[in-house]
Every structure is written in C-alpha cells, then in structure tokens.
PDB file of N, CA and C in Angstrom:
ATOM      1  N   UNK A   1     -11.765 211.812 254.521  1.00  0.00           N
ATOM      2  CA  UNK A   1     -11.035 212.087 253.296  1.00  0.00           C
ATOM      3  C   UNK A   1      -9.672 211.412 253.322  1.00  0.00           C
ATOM      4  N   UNK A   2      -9.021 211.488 254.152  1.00  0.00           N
ATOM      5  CA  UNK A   2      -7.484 210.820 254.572  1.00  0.00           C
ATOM      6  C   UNK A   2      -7.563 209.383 254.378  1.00  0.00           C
ATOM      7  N   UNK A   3      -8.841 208.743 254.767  1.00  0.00           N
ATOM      8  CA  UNK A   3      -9.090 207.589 255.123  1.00  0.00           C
ATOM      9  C   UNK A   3      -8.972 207.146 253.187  1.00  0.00           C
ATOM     10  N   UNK A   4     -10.158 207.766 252.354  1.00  0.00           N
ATOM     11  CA  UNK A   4     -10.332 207.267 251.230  1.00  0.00           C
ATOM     12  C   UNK A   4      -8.998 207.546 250.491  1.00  0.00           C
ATOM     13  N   UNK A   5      -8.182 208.899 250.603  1.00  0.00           N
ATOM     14  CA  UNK A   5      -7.061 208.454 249.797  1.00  0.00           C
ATOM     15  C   UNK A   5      -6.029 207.536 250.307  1.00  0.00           C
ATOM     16  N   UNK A   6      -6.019 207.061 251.388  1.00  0.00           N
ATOM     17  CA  UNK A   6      -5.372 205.894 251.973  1.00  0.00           C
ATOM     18  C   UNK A   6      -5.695 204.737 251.021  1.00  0.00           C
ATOM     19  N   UNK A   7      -7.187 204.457 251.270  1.00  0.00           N
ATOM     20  CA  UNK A   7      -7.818 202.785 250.031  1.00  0.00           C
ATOM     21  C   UNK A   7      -6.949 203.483 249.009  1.00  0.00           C
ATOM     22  N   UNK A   8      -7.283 204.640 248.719  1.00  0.00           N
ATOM     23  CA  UNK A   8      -6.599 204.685 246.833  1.00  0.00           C
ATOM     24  C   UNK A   8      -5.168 204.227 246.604  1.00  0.00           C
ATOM     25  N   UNK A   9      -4.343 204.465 247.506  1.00  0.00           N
ATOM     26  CA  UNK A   9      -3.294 204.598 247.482  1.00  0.00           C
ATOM     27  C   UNK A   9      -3.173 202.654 247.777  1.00  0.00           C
ATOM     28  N   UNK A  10      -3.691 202.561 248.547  1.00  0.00           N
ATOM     29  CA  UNK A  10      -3.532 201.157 248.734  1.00  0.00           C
ATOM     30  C   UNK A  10      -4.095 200.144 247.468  1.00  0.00           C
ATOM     31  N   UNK A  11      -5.061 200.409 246.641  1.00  0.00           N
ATOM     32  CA  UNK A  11      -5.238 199.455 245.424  1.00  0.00           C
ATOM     33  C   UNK A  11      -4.289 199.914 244.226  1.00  0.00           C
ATOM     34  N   UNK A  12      -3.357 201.221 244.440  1.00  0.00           N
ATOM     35  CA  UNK A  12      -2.477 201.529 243.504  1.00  0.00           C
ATOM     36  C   UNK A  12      -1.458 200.214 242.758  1.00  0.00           C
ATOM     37  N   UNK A  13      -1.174 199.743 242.065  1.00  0.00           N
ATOM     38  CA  UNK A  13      -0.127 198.717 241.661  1.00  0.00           C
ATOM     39  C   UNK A  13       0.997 199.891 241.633  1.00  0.00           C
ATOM     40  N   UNK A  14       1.995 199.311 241.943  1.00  0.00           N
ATOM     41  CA  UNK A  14       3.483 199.742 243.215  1.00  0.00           C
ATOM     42  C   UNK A  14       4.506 199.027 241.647  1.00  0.00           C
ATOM     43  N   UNK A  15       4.876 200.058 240.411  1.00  0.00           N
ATOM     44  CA  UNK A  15       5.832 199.146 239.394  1.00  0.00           C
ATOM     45  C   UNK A  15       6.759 198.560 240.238  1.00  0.00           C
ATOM     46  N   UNK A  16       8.115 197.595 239.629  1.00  0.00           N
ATOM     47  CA  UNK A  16       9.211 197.215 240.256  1.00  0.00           C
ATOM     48  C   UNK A  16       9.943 198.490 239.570  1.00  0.00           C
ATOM     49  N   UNK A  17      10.944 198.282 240.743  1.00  0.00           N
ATOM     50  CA  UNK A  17      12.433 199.203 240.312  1.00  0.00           C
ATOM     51  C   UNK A  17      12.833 198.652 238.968  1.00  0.00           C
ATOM     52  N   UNK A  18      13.557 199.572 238.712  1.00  0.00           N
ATOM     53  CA  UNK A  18      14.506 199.052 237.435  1.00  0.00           C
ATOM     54  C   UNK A  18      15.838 198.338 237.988  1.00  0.00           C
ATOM     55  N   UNK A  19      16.443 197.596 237.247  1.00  0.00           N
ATOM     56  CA  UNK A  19      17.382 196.548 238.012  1.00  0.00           C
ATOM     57  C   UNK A  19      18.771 197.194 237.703  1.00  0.00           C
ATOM     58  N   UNK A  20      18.944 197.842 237.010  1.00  0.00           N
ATOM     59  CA  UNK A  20      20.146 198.399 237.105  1.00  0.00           C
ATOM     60  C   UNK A  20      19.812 199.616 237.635  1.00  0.00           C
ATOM     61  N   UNK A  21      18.962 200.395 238.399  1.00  0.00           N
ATOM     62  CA  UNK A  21      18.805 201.301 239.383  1.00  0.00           C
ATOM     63  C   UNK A  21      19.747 201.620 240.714  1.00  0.00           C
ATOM     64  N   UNK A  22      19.793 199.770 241.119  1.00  0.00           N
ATOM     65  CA  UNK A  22      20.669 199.928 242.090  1.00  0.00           C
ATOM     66  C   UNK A  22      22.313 200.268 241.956  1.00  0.00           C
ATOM     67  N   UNK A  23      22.669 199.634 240.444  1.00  0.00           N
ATOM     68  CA  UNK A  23      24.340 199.772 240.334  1.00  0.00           C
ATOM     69  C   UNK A  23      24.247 201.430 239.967  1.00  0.00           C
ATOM     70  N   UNK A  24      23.703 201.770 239.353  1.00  0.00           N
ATOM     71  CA  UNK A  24      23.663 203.354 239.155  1.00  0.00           C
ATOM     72  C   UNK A  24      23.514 204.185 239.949  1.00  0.00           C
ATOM     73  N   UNK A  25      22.950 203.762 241.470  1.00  0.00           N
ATOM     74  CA  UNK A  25      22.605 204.610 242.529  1.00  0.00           C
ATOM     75  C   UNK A  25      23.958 204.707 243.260  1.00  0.00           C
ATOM     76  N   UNK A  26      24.574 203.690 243.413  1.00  0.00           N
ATOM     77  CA  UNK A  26      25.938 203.483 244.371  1.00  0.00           C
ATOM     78  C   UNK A  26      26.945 203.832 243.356  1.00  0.00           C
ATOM     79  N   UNK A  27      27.293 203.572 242.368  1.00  0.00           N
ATOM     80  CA  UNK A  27      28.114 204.336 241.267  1.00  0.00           C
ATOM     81  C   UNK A  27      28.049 205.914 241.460  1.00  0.00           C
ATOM     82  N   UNK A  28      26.659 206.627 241.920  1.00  0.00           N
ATOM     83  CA  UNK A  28      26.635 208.245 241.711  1.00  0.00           C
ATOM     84  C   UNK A  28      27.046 208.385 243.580  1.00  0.00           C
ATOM     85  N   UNK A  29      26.654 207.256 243.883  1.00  0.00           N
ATOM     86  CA  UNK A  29      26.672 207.946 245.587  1.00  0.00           C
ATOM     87  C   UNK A  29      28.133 207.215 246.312  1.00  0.00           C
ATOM     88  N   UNK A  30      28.464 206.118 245.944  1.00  0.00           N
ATOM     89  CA  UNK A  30      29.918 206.314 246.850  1.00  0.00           C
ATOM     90  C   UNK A  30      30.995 206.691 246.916  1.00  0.00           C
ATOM     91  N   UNK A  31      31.618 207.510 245.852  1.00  0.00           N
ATOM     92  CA  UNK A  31      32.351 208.548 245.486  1.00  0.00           C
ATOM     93  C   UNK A  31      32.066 209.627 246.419  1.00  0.00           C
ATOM     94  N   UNK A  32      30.980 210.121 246.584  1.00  0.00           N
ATOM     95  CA  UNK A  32      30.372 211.481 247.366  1.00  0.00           C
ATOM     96  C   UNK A  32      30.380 210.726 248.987  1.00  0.00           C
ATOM     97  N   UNK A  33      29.816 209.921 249.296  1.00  0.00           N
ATOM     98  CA  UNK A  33      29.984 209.376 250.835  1.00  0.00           C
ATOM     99  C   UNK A  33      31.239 208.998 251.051  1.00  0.00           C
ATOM    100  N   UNK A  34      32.326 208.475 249.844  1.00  0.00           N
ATOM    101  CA  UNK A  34      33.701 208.063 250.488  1.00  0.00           C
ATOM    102  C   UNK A  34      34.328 209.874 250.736  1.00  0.00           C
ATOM    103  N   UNK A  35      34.537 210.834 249.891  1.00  0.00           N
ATOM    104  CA  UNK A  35      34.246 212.060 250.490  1.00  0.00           C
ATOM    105  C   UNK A  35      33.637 213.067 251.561  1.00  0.00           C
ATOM    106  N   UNK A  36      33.347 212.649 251.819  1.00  0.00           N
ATOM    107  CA  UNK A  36      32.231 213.135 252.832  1.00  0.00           C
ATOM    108  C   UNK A  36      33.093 212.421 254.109  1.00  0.00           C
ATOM    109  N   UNK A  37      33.047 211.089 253.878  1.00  0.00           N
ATOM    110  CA  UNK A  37      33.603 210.921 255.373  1.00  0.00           C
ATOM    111  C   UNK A  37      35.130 210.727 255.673  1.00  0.00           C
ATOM    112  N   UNK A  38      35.861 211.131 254.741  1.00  0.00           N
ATOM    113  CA  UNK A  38      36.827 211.450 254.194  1.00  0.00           C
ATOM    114  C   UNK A  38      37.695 212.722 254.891  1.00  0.00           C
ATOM    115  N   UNK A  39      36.511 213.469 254.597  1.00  0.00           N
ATOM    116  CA  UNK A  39      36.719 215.159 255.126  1.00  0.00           C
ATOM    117  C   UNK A  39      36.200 215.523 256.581  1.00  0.00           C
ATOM    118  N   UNK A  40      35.271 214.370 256.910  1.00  0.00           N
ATOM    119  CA  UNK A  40      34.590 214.745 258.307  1.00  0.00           C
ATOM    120  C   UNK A  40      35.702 214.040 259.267  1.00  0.00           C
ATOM    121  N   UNK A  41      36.655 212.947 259.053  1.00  0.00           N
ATOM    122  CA  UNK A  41      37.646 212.434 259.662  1.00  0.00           C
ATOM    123  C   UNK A  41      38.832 213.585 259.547  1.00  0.00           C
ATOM    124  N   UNK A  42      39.137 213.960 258.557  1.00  0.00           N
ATOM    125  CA  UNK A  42      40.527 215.315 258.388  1.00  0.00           C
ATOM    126  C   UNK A  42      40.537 216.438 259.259  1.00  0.00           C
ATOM    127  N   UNK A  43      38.913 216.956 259.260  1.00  0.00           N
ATOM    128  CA  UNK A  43      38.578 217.889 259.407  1.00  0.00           C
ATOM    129  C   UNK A  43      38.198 218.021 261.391  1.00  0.00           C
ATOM    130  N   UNK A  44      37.279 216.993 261.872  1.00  0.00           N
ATOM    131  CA  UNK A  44      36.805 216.637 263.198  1.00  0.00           C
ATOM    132  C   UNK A  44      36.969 215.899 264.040  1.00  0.00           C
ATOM    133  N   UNK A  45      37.642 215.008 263.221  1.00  0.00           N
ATOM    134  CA  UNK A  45      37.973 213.770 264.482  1.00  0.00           C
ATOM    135  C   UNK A  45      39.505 213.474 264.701  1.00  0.00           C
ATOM    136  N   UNK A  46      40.459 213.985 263.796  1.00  0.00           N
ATOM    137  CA  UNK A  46      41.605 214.304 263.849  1.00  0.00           C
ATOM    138  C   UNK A  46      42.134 215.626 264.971  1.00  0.00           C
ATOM    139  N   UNK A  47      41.861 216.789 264.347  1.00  0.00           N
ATOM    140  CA  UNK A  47      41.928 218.077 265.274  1.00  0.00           C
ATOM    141  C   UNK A  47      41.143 217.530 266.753  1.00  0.00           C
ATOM    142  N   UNK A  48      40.050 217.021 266.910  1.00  0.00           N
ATOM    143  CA  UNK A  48      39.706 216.654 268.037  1.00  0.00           C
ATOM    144  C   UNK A  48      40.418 216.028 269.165  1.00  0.00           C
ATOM    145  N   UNK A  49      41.332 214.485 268.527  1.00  0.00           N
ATOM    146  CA  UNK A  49      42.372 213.990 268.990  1.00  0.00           C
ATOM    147  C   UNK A  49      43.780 214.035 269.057  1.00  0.00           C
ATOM    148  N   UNK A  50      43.815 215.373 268.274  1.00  0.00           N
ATOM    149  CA  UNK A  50      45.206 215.670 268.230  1.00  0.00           C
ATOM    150  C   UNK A  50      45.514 216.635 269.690  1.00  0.00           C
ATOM    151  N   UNK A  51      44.183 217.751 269.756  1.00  0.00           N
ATOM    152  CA  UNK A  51      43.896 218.553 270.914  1.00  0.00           C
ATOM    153  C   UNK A  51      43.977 217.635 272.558  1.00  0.00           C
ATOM    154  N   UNK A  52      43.350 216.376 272.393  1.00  0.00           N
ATOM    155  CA  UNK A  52      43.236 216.092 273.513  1.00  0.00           C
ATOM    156  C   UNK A  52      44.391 215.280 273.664  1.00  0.00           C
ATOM    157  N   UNK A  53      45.539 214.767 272.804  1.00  0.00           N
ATOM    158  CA  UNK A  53      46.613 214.068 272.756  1.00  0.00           C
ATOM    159  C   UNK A  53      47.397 215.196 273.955  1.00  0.00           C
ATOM    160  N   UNK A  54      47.365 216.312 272.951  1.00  0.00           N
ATOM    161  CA  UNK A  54      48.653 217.014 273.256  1.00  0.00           C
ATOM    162  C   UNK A  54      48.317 217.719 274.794  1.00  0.00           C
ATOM    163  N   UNK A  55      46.892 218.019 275.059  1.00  0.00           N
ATOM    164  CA  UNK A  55      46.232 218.239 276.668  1.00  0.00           C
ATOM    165  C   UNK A  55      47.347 217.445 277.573  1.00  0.00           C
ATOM    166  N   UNK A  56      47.220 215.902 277.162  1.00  0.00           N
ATOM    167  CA  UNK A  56      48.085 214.967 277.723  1.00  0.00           C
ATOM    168  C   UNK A  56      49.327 214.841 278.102  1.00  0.00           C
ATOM    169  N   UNK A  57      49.774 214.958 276.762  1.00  0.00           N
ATOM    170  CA  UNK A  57      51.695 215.472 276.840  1.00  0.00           C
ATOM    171  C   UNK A  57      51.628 216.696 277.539  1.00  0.00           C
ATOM    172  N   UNK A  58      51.353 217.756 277.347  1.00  0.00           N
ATOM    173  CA  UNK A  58      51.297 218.831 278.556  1.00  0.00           C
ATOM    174  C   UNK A  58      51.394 218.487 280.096  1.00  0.00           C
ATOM    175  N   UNK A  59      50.186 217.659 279.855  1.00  0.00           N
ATOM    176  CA  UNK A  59      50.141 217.421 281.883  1.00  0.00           C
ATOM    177  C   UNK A  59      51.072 216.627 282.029  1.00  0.00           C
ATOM    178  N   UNK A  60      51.671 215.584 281.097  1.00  0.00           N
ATOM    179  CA  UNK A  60      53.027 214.438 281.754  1.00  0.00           C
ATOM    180  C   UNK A  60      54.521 215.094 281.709  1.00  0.00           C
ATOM    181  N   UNK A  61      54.593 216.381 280.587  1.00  0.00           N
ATOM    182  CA  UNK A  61      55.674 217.297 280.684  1.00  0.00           C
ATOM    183  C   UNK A  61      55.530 217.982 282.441  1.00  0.00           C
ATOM    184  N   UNK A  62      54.437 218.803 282.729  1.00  0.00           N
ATOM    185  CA  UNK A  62      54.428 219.490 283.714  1.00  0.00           C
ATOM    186  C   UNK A  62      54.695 218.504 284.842  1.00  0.00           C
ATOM    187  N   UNK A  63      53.822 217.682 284.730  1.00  0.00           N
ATOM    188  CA  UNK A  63      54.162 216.546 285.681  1.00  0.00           C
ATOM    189  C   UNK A  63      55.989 215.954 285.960  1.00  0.00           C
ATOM    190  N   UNK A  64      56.590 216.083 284.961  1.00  0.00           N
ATOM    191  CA  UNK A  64      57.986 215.283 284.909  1.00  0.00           C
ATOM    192  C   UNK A  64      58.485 216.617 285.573  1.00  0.00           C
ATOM    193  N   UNK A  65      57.782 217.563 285.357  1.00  0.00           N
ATOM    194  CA  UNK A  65      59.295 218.409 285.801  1.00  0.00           C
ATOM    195  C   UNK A  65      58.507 219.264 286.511  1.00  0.00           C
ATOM    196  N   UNK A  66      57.763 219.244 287.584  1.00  0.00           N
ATOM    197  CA  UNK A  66      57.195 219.854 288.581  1.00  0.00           C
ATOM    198  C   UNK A  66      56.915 218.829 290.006  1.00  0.00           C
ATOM    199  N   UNK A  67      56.393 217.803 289.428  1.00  0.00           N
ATOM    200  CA  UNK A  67      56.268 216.800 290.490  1.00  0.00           C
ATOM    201  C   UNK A  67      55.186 216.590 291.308  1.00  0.00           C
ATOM    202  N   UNK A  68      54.098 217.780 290.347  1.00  0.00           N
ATOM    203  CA  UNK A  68      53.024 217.497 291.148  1.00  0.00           C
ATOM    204  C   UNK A  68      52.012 217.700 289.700  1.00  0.00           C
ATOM    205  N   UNK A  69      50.775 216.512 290.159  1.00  0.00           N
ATOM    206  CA  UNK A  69      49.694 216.450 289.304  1.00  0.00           C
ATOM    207  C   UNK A  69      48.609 217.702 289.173  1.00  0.00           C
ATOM    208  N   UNK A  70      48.628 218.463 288.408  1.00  0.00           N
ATOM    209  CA  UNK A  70      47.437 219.762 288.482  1.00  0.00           C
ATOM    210  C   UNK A  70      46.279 219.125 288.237  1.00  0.00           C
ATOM    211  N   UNK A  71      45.203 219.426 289.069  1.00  0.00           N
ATOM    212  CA  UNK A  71      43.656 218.406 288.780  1.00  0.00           C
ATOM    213  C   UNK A  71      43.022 219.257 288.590  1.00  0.00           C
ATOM    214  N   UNK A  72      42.726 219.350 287.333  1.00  0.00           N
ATOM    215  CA  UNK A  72      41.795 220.295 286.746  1.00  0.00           C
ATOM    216  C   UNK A  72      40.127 219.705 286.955  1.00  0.00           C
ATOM    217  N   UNK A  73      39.406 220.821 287.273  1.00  0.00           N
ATOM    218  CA  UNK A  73      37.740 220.713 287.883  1.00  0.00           C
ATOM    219  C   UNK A  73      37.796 220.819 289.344  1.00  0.00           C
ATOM    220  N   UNK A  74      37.171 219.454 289.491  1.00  0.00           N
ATOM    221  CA  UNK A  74      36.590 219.977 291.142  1.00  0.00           C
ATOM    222  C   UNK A  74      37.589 218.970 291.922  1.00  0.00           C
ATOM    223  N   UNK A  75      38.157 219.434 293.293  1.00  0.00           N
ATOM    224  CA  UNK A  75      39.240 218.861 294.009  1.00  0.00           C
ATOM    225  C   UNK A  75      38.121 218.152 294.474  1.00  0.00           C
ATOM    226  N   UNK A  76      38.846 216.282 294.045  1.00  0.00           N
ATOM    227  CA  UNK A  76      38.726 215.572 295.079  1.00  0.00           C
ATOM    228  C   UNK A  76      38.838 214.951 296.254  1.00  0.00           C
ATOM    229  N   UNK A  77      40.361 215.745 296.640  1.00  0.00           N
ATOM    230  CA  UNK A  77      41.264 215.374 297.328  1.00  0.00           C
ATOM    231  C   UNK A  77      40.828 215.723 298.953  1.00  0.00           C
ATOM    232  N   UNK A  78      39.822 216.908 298.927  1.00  0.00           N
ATOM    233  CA  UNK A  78      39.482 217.679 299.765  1.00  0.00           C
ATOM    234  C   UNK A  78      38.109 216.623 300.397  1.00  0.00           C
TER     235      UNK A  78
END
C-alpha cells in the first residue's frame, strides 16, 4: 500500500510556486527573526558574558590585593 501511494504521489504534477511568494515570505518573516535574535542576544548571550567577565575582575581584584591565585576545581599543583 505505501509502495502504490508512493507511484501516485510520484506521477502527481508538482505546480510552480508563485513568484512573488518568495518577497512575501521574507517581508512576513524577517522582522520576526531580526527579533527573535535580537532578544536571544539581550537576553542570553549578554547576561552570560557579562557573568563570566565579572568572575574575572573578581579573581584579578582578589588577586591584586591578596597575592595569591585561588584555583577553583581540582588542585593541580598537588
């Protein structure tokens, strides 16, 4: 059965798109994707690097005025 609606589907004639389909598709959609990634940069990848910025300045503050490096995880030193 799979097999025969496969032939069917395969002698189907396939219309063409309509040609102004495409300017109408990107007209409705890149407004919404320039949004989208818009908000996923504000929202995730900012706070992400702002967190691990300031991780940084922390350890080079502690560092300037302690004089010793804190190694956070597993001592390699050992």
């Amino acid at each position: 059965m799979a097999s025969d609606l496969l032939q069917t589907l395969a002698n189907d004639d396939v219309p063409k798109r309509p040609v102004e389909m495409s300017l109408q598709v990107h007209q409705r959609l890149n407004p919404l994707l320039v949004t989208l990634h818009l908000a996923e940069f504000v929202l995730q990848t900012l706070p992400y690097a702002f967190f691990h910025f300031l991780r940084a300045l922390r350890g080079a503050c502690l560092f300037s005025l302690t004089g010793e490096f804190r190694n956070e995880g597993e001592d390699h030193a050992e």
